[in-house]
C-alpha atoms as a PDB file:
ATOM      1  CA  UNK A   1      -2.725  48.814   6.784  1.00  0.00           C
ATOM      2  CA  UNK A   2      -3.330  49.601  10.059  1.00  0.00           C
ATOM      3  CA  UNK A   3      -5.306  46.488  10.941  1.00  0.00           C
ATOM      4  CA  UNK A   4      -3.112  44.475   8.654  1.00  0.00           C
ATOM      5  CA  UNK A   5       0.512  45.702  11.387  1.00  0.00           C
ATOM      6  CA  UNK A   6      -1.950  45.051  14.643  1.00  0.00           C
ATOM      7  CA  UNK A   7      -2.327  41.485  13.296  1.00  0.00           C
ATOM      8  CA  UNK A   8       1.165  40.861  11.964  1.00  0.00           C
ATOM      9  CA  UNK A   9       3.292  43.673  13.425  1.00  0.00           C
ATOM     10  CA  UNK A  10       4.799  41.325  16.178  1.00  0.00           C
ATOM     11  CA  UNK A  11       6.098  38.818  13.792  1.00  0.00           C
ATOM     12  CA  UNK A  12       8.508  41.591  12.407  1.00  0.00           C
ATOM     13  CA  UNK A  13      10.569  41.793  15.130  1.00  0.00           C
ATOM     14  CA  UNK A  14      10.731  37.983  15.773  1.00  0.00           C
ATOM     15  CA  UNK A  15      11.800  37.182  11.971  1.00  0.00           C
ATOM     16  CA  UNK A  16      14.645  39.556  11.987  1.00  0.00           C
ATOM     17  CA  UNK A  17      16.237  37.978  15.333  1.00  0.00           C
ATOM     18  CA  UNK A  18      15.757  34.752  14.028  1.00  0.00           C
ATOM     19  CA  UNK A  19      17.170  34.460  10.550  1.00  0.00           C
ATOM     20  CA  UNK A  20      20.641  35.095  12.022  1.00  0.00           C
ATOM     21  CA  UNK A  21      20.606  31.996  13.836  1.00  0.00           C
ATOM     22  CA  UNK A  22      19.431  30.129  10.653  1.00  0.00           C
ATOM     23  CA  UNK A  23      22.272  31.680   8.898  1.00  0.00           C
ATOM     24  CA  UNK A  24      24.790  30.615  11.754  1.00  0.00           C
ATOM     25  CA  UNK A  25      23.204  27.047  12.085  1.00  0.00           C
ATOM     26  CA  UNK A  26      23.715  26.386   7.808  1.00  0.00           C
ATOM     27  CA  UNK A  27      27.023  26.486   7.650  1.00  0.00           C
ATOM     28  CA  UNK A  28      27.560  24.421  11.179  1.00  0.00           C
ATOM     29  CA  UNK A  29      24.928  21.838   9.517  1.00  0.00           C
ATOM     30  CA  UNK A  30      26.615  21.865   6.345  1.00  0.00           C
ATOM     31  CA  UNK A  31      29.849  21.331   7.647  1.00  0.00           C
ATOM     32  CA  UNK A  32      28.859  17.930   9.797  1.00  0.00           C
ATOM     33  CA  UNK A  33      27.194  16.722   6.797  1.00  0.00           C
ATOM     34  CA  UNK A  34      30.366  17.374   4.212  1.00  0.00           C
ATOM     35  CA  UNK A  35      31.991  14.709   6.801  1.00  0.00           C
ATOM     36  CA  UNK A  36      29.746  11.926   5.703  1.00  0.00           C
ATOM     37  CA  UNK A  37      28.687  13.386   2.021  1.00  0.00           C
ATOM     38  CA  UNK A  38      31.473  13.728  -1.139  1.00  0.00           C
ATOM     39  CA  UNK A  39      29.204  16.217  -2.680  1.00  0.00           C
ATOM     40  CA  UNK A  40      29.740  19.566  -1.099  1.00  0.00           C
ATOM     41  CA  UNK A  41      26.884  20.641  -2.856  1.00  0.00           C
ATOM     42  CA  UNK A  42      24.121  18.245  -1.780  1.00  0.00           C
ATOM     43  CA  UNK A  43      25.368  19.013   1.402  1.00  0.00           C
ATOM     44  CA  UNK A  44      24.842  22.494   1.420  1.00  0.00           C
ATOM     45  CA  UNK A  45      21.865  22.100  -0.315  1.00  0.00           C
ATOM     46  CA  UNK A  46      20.353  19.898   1.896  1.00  0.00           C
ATOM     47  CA  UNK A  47      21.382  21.734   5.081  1.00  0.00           C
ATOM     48  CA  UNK A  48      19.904  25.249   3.320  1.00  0.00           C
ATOM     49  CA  UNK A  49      16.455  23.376   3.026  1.00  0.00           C
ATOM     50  CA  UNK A  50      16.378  21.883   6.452  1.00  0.00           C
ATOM     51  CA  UNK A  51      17.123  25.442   8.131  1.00  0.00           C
ATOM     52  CA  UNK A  52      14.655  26.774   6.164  1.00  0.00           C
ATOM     53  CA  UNK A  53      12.070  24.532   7.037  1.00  0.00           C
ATOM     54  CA  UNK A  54      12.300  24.576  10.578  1.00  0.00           C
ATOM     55  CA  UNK A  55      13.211  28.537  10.580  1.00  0.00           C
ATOM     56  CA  UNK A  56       9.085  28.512   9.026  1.00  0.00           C
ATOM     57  CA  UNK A  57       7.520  26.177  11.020  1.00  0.00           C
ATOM     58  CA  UNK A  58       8.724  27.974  13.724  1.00  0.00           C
ATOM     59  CA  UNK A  59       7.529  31.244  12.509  1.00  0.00           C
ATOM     60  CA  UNK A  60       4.807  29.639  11.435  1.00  0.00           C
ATOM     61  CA  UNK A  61       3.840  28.672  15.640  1.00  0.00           C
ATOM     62  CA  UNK A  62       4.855  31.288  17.207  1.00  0.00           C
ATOM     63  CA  UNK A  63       1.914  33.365  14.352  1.00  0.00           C
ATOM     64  CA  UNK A  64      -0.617  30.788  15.505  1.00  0.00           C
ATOM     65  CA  UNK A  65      -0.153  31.393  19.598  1.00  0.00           C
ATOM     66  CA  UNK A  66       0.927  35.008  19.169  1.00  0.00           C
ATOM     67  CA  UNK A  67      -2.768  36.796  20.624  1.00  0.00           C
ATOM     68  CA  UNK A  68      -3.767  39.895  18.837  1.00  0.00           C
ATOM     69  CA  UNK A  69      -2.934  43.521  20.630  1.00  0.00           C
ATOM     70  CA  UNK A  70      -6.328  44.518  21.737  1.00  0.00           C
ATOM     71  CA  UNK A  71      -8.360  41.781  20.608  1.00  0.00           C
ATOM     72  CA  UNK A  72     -10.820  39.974  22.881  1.00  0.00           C
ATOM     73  CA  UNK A  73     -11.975  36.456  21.789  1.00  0.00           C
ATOM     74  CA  UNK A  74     -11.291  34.586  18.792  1.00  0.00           C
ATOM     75  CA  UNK A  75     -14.063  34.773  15.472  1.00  0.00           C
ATOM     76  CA  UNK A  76     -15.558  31.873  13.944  1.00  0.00           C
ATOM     77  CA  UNK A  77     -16.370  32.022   9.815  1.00  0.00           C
ATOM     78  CA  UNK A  78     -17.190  28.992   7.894  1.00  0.00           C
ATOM     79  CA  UNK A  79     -18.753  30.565   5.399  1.00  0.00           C
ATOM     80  CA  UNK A  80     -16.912  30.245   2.560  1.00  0.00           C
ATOM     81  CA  UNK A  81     -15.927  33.626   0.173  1.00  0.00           C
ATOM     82  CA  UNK A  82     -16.362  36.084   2.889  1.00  0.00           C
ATOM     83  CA  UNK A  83     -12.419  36.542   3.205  1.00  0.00           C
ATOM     84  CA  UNK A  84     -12.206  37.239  -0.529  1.00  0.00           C
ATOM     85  CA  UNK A  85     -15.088  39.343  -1.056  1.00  0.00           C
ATOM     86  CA  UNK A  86     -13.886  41.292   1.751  1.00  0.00           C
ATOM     87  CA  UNK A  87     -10.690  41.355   0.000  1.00  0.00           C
ATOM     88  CA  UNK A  88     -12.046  43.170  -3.019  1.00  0.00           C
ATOM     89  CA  UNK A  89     -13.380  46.055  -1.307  1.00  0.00           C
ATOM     90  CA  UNK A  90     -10.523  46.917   1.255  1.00  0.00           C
ATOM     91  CA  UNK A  91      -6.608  47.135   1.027  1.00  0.00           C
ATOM     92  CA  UNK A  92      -5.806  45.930   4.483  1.00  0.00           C
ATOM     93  CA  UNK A  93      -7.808  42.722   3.570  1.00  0.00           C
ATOM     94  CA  UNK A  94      -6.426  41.973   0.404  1.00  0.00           C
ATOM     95  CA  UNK A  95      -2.731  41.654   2.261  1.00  0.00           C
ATOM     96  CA  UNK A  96      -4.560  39.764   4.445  1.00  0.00           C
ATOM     97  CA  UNK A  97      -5.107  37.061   1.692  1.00  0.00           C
ATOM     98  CA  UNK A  98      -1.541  37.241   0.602  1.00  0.00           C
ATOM     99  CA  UNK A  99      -0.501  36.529   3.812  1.00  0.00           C
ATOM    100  CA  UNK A 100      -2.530  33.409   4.214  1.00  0.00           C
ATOM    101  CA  UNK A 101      -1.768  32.319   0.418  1.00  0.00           C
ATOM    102  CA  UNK A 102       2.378  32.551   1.330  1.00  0.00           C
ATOM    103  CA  UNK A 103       2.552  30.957   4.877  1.00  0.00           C
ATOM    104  CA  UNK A 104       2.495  27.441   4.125  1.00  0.00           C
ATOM    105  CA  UNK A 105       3.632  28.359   0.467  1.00  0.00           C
ATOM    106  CA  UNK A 106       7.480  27.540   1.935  1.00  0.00           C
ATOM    107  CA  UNK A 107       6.784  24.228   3.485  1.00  0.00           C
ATOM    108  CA  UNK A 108       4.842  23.071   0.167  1.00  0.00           C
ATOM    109  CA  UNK A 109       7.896  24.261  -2.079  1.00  0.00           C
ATOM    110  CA  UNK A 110      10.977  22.493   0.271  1.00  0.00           C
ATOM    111  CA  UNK A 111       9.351  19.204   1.962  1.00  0.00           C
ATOM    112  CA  UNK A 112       8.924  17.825  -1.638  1.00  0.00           C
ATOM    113  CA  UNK A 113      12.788  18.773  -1.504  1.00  0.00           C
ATOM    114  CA  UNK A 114      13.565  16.089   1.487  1.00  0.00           C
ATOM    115  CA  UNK A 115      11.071  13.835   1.468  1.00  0.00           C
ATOM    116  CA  UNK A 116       9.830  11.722  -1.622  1.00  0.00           C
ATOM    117  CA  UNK A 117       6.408  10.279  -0.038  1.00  0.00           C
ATOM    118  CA  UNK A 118       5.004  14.415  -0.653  1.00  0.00           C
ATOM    119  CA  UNK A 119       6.321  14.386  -4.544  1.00  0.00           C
ATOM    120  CA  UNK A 120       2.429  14.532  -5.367  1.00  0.00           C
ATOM    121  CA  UNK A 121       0.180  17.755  -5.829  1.00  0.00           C
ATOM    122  CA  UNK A 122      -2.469  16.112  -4.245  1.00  0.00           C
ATOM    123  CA  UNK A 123      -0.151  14.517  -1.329  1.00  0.00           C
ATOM    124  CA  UNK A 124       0.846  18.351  -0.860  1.00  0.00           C
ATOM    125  CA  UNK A 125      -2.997  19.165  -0.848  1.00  0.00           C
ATOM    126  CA  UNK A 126      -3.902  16.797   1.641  1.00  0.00           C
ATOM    127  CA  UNK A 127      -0.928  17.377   4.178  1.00  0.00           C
ATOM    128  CA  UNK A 128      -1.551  21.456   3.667  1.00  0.00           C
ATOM    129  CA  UNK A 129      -5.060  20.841   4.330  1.00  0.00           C
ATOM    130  CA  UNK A 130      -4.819  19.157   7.235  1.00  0.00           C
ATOM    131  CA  UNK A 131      -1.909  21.516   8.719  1.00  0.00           C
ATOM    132  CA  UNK A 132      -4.026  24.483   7.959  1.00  0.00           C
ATOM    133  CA  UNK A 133      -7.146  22.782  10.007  1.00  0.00           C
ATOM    134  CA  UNK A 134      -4.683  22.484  12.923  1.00  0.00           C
ATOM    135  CA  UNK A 135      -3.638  25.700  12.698  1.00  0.00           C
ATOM    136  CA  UNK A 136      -6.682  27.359  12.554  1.00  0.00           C
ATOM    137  CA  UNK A 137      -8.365  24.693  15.690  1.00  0.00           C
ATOM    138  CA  UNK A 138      -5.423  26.006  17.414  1.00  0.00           C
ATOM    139  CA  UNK A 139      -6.239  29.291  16.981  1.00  0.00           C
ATOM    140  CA  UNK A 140     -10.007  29.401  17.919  1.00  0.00           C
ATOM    141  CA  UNK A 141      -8.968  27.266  21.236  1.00  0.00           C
ATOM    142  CA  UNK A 142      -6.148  29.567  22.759  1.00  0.00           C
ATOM    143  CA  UNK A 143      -8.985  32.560  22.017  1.00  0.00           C
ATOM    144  CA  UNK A 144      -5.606  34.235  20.142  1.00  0.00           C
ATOM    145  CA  UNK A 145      -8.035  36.719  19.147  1.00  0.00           C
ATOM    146  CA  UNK A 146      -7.912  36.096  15.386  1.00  0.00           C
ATOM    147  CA  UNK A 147     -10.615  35.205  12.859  1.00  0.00           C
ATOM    148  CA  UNK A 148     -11.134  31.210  12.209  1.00  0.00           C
ATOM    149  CA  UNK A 149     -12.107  31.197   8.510  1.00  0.00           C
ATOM    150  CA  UNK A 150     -12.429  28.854   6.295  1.00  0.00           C
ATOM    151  CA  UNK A 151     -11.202  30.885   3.580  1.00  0.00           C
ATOM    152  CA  UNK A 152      -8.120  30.633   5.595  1.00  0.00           C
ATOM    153  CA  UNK A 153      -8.188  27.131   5.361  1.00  0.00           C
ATOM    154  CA  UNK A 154      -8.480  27.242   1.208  1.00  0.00           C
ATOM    155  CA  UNK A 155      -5.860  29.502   1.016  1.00  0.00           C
ATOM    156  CA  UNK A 156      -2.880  28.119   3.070  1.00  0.00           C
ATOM    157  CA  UNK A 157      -3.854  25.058   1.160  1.00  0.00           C
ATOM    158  CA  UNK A 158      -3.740  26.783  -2.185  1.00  0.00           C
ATOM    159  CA  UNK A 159      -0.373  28.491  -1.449  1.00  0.00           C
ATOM    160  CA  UNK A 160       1.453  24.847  -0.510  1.00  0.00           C
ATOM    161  CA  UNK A 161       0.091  23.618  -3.497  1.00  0.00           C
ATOM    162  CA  UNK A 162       1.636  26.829  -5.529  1.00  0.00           C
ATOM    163  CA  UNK A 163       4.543  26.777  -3.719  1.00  0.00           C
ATOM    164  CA  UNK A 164       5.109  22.823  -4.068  1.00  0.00           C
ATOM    165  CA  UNK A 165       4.059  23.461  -8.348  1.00  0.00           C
ATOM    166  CA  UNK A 166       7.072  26.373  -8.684  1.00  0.00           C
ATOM    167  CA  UNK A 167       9.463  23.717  -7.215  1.00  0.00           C
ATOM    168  CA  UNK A 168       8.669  20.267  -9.330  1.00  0.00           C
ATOM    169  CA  UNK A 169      11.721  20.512 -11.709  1.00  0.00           C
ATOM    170  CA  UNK A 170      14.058  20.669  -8.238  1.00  0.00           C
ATOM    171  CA  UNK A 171      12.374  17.744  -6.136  1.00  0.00           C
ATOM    172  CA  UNK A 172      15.161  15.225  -7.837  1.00  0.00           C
ATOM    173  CA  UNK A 173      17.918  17.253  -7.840  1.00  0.00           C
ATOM    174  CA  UNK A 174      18.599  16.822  -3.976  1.00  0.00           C
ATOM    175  CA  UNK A 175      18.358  13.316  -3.723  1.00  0.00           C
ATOM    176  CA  UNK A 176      21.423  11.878  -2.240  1.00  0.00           C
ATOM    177  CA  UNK A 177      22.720   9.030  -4.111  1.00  0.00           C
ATOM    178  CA  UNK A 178      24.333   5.681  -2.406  1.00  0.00           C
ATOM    179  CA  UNK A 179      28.175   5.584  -3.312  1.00  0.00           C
ATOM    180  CA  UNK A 180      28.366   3.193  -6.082  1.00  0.00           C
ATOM    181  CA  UNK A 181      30.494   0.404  -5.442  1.00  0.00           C
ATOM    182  CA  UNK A 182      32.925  -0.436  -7.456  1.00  0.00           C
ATOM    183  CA  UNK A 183      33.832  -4.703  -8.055  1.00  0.00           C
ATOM    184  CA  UNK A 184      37.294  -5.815  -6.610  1.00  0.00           C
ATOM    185  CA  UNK A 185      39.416  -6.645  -9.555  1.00  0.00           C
ATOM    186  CA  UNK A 186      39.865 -10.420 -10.179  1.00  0.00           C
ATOM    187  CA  UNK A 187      43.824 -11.009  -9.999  1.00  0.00           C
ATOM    188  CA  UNK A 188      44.686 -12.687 -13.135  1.00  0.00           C
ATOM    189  CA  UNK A 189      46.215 -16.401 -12.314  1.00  0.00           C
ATOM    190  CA  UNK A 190      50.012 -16.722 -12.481  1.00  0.00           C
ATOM    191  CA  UNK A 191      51.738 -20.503 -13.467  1.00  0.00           C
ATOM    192  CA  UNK A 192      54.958 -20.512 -11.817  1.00  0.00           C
ATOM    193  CA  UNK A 193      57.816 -23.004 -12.639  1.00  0.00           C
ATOM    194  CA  UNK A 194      58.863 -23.700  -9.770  1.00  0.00           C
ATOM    195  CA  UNK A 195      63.303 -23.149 -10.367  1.00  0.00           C
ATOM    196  CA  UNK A 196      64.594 -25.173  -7.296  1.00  0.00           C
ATOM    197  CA  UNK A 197      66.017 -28.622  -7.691  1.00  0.00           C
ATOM    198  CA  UNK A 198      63.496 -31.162  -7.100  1.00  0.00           C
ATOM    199  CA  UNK A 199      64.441 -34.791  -5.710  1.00  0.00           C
ATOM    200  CA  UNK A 200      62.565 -37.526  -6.927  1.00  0.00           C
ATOM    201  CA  UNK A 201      62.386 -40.305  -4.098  1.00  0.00           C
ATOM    202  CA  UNK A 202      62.111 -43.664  -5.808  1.00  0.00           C
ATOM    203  CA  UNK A 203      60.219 -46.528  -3.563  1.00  0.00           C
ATOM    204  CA  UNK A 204      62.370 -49.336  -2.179  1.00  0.00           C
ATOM    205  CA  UNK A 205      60.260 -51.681  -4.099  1.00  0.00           C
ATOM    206  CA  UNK A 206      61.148 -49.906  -7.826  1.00  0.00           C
ATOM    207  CA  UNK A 207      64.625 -49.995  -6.363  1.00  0.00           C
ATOM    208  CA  UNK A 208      64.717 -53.532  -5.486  1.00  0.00           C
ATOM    209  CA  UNK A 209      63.466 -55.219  -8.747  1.00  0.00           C
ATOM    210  CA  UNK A 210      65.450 -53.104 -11.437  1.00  0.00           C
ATOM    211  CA  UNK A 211      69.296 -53.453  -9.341  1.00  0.00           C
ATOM    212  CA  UNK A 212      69.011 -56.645  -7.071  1.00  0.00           C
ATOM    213  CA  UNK A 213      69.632 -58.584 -10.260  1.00  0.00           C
ATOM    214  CA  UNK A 214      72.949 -56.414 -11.093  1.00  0.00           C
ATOM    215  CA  UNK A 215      74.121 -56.567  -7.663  1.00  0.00           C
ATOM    216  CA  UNK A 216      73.176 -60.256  -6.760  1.00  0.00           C
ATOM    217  CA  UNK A 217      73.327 -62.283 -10.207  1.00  0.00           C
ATOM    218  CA  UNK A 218      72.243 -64.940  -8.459  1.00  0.00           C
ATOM    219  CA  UNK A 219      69.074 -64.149  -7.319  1.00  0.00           C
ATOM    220  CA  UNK A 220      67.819 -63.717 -11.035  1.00  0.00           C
END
């Protein structure tokens, strides 16, 4: 257990000041989207997720550059097992493996939630994969003074892909639908009779041939 606080102990400290500004910034984020959303919900919803995603990945960084108290020089282990054989035999290792299993466990379970191109298992493999090889390059470069493993590597990628199986059912329920339109009515045509008095003009020729003969008899 020892071991286990020397590696993570920092990150204690750090979580608790940060998840009251995540709490502060949901509501704020919440509250500009209810402006352009009619479903409160979604919008809360969506705003939850998105604080929660960047409240990990920035937990998640500050782990990877954090350098161990009293470590000198990062570890290299590409040997596949060692991690979980280790595990087996000592306490402090076994959290250890939870630890890498649950860090990228969040990010598998919520970006399905906001983005539709990661809606695959094996999409979710892939990404987590290739995050976890960036994390752990990262960490053998800065010499943070932890272990490079490749069981590290298996497990991050193993706990996205639990985390993104737990939350299939919910990766519809937070898409945000286009506001259906609805067609104008067509205004129903009106005949009007039309009540004032209308003149008829009769042409001067019309006039001419029926009256010039009552007029002028002569001209018949």
């Amino acid at each position: 257990m020892g071991e286990l606080l020397r590696a993570f102990g920092a990150m204690i400290p750090l979580t608790i000041t940060a998840i009251p500004y995540a709490l502060l910034g949901w509501p704020l984020l919440a509250a500009h989207r209810r402006r352009r959303q009619a479903d409160r919900f979604t919008a809360s919803a969506t705003a939850a997720v998105d604080i929660t995603l960047v409240l990990a990945c920035v937990l998640v960084f500050c782990l990877v550059t954090m350098p161990v108290t009293g470590a000198h020089g990062s570890r290299l282990s590409l040997e596949p097992g060692t991690d979980l054989r280790l595990a087996l035999s000592d306490s402090a290792n076994l959290w250890q493996v939870l630890g890498n299993v649950l860090i990228l466990s969040p990010l598998g379970a919520l970006l399905p939630l906001r983005t539709r191109r990661l809606r695959s298992l094996g999409r979710i493999a892939l990404g987590a994969l290739t995050v976890s090889v960036l994390v752990e390059g990262t960490q053998y470069l800065i010499q943070a003074g932890r272990v490079t493993s490749a069981d590290d590597i298996l497990l991050n990628t193993l706990g996205a892909v639990i985390g993104a199986a737990l939350s299939r059912r919910l990766w519809h329920r937070l898409d945000v639908r286009p506001p259906q339109r609805v067609p104008a009515p067509i205004p129903a045509q009106v005949r009007r009779v039309c009540s004032a008095p209308v003149r008829l003009r009769v042409p001067r020729s019309v006039w001419d041939e029926r009256y010039s003969g009552v007029v002028h008899p002569q001209r018949r």
